[in-house]
C-alpha atoms as a PDB file:
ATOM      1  CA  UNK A   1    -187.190   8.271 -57.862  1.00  0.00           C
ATOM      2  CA  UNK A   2    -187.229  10.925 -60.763  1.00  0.00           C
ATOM      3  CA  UNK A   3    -187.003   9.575 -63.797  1.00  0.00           C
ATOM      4  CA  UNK A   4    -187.537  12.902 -65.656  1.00  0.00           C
ATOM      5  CA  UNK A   5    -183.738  13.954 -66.025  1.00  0.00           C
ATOM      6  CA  UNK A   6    -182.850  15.322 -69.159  1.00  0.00           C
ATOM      7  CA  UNK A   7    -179.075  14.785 -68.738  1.00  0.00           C
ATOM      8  CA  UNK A   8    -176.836  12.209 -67.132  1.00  0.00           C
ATOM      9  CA  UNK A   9    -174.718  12.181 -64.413  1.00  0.00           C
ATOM     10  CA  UNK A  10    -171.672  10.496 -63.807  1.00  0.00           C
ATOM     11  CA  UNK A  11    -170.480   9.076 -60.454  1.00  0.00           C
ATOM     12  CA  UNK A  12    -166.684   7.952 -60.700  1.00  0.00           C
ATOM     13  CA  UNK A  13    -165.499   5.763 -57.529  1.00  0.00           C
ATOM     14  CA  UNK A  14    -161.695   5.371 -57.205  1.00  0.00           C
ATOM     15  CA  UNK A  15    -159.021   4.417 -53.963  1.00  0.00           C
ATOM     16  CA  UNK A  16    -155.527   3.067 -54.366  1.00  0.00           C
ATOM     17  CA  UNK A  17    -153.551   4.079 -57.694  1.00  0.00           C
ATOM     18  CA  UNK A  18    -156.890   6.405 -58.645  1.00  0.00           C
ATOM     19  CA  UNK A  19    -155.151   9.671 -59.554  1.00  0.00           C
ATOM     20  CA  UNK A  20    -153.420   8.058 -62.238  1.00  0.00           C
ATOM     21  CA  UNK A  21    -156.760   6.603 -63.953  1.00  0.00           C
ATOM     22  CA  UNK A  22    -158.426   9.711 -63.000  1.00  0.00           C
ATOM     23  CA  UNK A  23    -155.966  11.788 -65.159  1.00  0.00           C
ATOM     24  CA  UNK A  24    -156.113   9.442 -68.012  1.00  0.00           C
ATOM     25  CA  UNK A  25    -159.946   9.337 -67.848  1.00  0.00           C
ATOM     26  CA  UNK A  26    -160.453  13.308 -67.684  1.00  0.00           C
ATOM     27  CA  UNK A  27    -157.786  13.818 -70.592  1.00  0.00           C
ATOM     28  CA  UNK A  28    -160.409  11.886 -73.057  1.00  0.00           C
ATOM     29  CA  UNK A  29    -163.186  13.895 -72.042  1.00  0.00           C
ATOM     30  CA  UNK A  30    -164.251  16.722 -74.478  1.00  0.00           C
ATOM     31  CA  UNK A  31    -164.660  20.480 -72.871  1.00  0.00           C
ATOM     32  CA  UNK A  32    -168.161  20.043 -74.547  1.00  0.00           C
ATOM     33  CA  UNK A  33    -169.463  17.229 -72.935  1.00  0.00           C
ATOM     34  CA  UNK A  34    -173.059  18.409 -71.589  1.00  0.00           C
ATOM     35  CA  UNK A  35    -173.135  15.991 -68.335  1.00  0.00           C
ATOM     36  CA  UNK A  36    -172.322  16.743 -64.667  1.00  0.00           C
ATOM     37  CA  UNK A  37    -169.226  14.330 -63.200  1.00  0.00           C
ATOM     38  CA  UNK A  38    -168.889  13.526 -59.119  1.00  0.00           C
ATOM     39  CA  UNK A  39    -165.807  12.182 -58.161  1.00  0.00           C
ATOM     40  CA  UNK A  40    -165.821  10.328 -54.681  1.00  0.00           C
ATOM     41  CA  UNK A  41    -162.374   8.651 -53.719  1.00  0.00           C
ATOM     42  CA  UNK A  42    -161.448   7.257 -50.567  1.00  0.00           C
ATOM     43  CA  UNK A  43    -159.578   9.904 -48.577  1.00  0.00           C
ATOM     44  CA  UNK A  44    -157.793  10.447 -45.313  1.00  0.00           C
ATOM     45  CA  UNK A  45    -160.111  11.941 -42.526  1.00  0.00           C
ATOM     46  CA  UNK A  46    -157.560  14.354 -41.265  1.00  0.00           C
ATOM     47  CA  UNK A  47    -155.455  15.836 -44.473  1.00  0.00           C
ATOM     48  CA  UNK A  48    -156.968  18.344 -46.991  1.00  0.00           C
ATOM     49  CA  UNK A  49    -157.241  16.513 -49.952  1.00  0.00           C
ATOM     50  CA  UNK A  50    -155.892  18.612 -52.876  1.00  0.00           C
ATOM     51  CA  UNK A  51    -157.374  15.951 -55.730  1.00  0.00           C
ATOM     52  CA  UNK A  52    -158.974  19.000 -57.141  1.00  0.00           C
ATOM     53  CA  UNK A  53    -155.915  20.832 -58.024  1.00  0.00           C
ATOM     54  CA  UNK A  54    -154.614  18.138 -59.374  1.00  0.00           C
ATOM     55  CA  UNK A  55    -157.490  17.061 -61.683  1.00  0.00           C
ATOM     56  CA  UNK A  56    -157.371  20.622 -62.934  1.00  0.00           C
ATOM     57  CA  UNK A  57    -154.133  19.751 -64.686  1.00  0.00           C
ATOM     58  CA  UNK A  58    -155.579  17.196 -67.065  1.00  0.00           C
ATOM     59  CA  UNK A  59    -159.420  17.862 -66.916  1.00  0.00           C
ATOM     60  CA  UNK A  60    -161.203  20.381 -69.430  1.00  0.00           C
ATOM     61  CA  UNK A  61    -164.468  20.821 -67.216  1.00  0.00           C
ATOM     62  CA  UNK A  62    -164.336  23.221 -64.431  1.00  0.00           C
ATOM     63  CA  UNK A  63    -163.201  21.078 -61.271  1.00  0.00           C
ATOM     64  CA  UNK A  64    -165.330  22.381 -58.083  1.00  0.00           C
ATOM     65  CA  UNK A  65    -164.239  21.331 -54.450  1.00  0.00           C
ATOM     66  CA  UNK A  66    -167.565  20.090 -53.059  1.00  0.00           C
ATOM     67  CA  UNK A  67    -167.569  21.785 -49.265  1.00  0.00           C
ATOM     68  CA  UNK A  68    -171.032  22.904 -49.098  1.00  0.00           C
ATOM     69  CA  UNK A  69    -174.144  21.608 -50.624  1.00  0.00           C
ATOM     70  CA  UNK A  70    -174.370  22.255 -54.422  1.00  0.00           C
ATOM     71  CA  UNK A  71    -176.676  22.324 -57.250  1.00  0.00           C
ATOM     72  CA  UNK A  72    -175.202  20.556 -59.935  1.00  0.00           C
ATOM     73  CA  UNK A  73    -174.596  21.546 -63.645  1.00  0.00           C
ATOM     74  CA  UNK A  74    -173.943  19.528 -67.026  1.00  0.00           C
ATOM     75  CA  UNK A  75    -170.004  20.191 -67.886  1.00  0.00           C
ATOM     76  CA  UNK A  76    -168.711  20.391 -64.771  1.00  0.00           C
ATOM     77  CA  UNK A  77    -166.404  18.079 -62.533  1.00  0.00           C
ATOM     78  CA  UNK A  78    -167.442  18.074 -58.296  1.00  0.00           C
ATOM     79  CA  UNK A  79    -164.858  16.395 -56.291  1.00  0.00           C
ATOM     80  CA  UNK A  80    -165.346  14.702 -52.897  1.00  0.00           C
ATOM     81  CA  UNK A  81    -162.928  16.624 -50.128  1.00  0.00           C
ATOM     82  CA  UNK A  82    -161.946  14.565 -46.908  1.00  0.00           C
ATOM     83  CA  UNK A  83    -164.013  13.647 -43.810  1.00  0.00           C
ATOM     84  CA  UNK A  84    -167.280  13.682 -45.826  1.00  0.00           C
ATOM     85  CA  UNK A  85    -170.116  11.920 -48.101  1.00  0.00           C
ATOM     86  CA  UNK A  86    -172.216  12.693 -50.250  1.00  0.00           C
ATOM     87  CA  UNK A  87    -175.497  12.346 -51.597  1.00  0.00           C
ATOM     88  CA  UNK A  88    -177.364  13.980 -54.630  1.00  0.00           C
ATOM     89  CA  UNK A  89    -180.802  14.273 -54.443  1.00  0.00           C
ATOM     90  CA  UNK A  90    -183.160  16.671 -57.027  1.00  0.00           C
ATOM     91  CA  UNK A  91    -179.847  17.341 -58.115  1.00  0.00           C
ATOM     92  CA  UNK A  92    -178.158  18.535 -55.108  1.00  0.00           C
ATOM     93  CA  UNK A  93    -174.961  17.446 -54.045  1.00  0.00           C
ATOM     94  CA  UNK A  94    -175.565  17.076 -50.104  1.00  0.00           C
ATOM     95  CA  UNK A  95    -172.218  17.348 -48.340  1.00  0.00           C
ATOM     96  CA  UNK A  96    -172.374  15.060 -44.352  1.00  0.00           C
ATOM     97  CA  UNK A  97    -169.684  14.283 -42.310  1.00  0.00           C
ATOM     98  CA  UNK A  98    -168.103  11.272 -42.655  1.00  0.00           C
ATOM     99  CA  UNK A  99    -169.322   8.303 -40.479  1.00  0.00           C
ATOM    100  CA  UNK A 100    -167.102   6.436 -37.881  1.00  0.00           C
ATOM    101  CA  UNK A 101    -166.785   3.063 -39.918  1.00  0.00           C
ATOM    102  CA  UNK A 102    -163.784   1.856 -39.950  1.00  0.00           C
ATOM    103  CA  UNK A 103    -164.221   0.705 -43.734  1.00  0.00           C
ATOM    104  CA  UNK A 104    -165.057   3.791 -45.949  1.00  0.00           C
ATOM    105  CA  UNK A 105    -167.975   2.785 -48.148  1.00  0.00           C
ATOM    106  CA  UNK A 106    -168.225   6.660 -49.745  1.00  0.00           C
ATOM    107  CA  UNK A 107    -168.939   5.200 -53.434  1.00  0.00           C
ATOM    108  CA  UNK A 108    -171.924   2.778 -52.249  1.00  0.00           C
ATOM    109  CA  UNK A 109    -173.111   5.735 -50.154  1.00  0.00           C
ATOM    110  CA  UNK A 110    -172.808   8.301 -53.596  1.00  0.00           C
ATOM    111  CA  UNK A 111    -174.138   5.887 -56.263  1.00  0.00           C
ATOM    112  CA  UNK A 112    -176.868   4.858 -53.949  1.00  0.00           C
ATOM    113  CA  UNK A 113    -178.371   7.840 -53.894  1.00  0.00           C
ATOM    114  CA  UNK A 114    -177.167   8.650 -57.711  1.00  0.00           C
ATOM    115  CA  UNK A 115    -179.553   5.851 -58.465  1.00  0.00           C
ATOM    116  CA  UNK A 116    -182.350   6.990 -56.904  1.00  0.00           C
ATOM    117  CA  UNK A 117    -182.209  10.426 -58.161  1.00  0.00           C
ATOM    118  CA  UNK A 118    -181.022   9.973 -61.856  1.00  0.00           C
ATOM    119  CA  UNK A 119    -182.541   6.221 -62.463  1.00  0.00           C
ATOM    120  CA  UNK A 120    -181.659   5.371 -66.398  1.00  0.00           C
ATOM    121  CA  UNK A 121    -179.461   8.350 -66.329  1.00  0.00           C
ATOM    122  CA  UNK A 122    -177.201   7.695 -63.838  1.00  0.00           C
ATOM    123  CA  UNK A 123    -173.422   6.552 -64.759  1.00  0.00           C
ATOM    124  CA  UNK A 124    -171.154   4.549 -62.129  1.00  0.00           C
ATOM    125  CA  UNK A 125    -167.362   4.428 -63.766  1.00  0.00           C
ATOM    126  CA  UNK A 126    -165.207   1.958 -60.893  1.00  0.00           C
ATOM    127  CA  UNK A 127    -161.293   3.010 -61.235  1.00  0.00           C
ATOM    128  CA  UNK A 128    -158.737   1.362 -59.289  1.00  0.00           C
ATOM    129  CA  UNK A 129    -159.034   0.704 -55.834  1.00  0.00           C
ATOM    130  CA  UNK A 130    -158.619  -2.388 -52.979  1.00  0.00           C
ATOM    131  CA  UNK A 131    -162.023  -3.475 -51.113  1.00  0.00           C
ATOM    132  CA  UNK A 132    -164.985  -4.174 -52.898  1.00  0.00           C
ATOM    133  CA  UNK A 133    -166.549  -0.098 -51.896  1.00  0.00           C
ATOM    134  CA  UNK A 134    -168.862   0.850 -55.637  1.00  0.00           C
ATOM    135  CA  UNK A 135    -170.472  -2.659 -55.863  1.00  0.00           C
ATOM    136  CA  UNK A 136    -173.720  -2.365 -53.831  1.00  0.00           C
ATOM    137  CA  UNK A 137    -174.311   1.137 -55.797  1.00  0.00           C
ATOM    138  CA  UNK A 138    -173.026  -0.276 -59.022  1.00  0.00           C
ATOM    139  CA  UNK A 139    -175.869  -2.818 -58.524  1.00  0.00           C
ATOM    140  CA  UNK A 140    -178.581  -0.162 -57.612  1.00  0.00           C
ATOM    141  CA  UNK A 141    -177.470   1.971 -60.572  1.00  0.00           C
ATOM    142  CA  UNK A 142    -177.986  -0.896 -62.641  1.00  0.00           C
ATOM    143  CA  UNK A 143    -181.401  -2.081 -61.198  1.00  0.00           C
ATOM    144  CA  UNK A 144    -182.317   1.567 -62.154  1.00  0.00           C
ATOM    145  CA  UNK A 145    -181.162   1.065 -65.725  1.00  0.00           C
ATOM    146  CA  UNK A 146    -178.079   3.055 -65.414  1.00  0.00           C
ATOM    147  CA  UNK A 147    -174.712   2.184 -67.115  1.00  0.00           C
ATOM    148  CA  UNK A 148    -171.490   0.867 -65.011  1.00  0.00           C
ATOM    149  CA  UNK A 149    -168.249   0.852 -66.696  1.00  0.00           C
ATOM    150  CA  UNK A 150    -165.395  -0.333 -65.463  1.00  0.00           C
ATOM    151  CA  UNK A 151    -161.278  -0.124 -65.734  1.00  0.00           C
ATOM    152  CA  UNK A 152    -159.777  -3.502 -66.704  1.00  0.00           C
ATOM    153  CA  UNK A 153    -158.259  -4.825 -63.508  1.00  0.00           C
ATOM    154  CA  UNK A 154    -154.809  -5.302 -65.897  1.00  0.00           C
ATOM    155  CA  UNK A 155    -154.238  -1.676 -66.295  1.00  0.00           C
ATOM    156  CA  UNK A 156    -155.359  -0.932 -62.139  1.00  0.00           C
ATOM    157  CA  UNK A 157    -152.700  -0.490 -59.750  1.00  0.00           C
ATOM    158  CA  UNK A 158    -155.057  -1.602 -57.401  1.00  0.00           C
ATOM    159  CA  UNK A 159    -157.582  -4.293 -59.108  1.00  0.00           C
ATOM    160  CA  UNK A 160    -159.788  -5.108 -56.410  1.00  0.00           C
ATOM    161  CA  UNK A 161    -162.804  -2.688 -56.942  1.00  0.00           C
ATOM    162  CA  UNK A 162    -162.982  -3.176 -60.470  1.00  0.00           C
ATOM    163  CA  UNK A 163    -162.815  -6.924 -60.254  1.00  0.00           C
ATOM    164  CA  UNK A 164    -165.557  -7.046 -57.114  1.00  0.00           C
ATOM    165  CA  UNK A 165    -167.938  -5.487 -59.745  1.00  0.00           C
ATOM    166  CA  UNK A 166    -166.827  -7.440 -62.629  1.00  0.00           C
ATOM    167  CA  UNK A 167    -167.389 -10.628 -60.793  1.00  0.00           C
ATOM    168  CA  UNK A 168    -170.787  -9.837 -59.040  1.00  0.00           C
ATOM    169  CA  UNK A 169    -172.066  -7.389 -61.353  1.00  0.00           C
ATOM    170  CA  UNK A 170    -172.720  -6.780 -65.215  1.00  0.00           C
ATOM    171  CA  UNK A 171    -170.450  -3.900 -66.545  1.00  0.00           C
ATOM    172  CA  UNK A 172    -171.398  -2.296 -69.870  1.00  0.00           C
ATOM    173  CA  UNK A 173    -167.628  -2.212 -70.450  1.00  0.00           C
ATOM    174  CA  UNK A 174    -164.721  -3.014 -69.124  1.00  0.00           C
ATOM    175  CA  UNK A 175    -161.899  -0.755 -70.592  1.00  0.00           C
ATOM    176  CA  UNK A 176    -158.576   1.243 -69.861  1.00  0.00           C
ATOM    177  CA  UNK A 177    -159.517   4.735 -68.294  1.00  0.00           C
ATOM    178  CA  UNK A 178    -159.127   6.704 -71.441  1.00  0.00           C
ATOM    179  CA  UNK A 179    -161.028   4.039 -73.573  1.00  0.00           C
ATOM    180  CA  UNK A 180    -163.536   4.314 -71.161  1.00  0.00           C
ATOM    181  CA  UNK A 181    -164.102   7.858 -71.213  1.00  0.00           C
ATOM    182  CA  UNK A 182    -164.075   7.717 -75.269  1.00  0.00           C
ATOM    183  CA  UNK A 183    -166.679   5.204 -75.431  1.00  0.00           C
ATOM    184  CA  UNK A 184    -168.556   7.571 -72.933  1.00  0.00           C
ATOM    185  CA  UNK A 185    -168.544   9.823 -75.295  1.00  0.00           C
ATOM    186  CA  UNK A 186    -169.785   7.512 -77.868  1.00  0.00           C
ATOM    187  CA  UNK A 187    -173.027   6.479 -76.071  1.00  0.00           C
ATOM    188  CA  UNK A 188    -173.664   9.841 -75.012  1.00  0.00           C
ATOM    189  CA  UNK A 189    -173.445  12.336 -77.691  1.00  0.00           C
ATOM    190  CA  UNK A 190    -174.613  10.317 -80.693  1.00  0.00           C
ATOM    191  CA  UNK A 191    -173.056  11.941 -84.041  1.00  0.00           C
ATOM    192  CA  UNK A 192    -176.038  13.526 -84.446  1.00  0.00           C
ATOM    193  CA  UNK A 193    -175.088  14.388 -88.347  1.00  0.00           C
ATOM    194  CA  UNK A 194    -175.708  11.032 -88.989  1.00  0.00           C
ATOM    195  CA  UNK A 195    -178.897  10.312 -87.216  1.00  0.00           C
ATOM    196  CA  UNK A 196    -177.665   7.519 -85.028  1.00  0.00           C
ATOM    197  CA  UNK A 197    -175.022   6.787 -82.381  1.00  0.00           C
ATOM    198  CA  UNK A 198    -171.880   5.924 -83.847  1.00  0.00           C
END
């Protein structure tokens, strides 16, 4: 585990009804925001997934289609693209073909591995989505003294990822996707001006 990272990293799981959270979320971030974000939604094996054109309507950061392995870098947005996982380790984004599981457990796979490389600076945001995928890596992320935030099932089109890890796991917050990415902000880039976070 390296627990030497000077920034954070922010895994954000999402399935049914996540394009609409993911749009809120992305319009509340700031084009200054000095952390990396990795999107991983459940996708269809066998159709190109165009999610990063589409975050690139609301989103500020550059918005990268992940198809080959990756370094990452602090202000940018790296999208999962269909008929893979992936991993990050020393940074790295590590693209693999998909496994044959009938259930697609892509976010437990992602923040997994987001917990052993980033420990107390690895994020895990849940957005809407059916299943309980995000909760066994929600719980590493947290065992590694990372933050989990999660949408309120009430604003979800799809509540059952959100509430899995509200029910079997301790969320920092539990907000509406914009409110969530504001209070991101908050714990993230302290007003400095001031001394302490605000």
């Amino acid at each position: 585990m390296n627990t030497h990272k000077t920034n954070y990293t922010v895994g954000i799981g999402a399935s049914a009804g996540g394009l609409e959270s993911l749009s809120e979320f992305f319009q509340h971030i700031p084009a200054e925001l000095n952390m990396a974000f990795v999107v991983v939604t459940h996708l269809h094996r066998d159709h190109k997934s165009i999610l990063d054109r589409l975050l690139k309507t609301d989103a500020r950061l550059p918005v990268h289609r992940v198809e080959k392995d990756i370094k990452i870098e602090p202000g940018n947005i790296y999208v999962l693209i269909e008929n893979t996982q992936l991993q990050i380790k020393d940074s790295e984004l590590k693209v693999k073909t998909r496994d044959k599981k009938i259930l697609n457990s892509s976010i437990d796979i992602f923040f997994e591995s987001l917990a052993e490389d980033y420990a107390d600076k690895a994020i895990g945001i849940i957005l809407s989505g059916g299943g309980s995928d995000g909760l066994e890596g929600a719980k590493a992320i947290s065992k590694a003294g990372g933050l989990i935030l999660v949408q309120d099932p009430l604003s979800a089109k799809a509540e059952g990822m959100p509430k899995s890890i509200i029910g079997h796991d301790h969320p920092s917050a539990v907000l509406r996707p914009g409110e969530l990415a504001e209070r991101l902000v908050e714990w993230c880039q302290p007003a400095r001006e001031h001394g302490h976070a605000t």
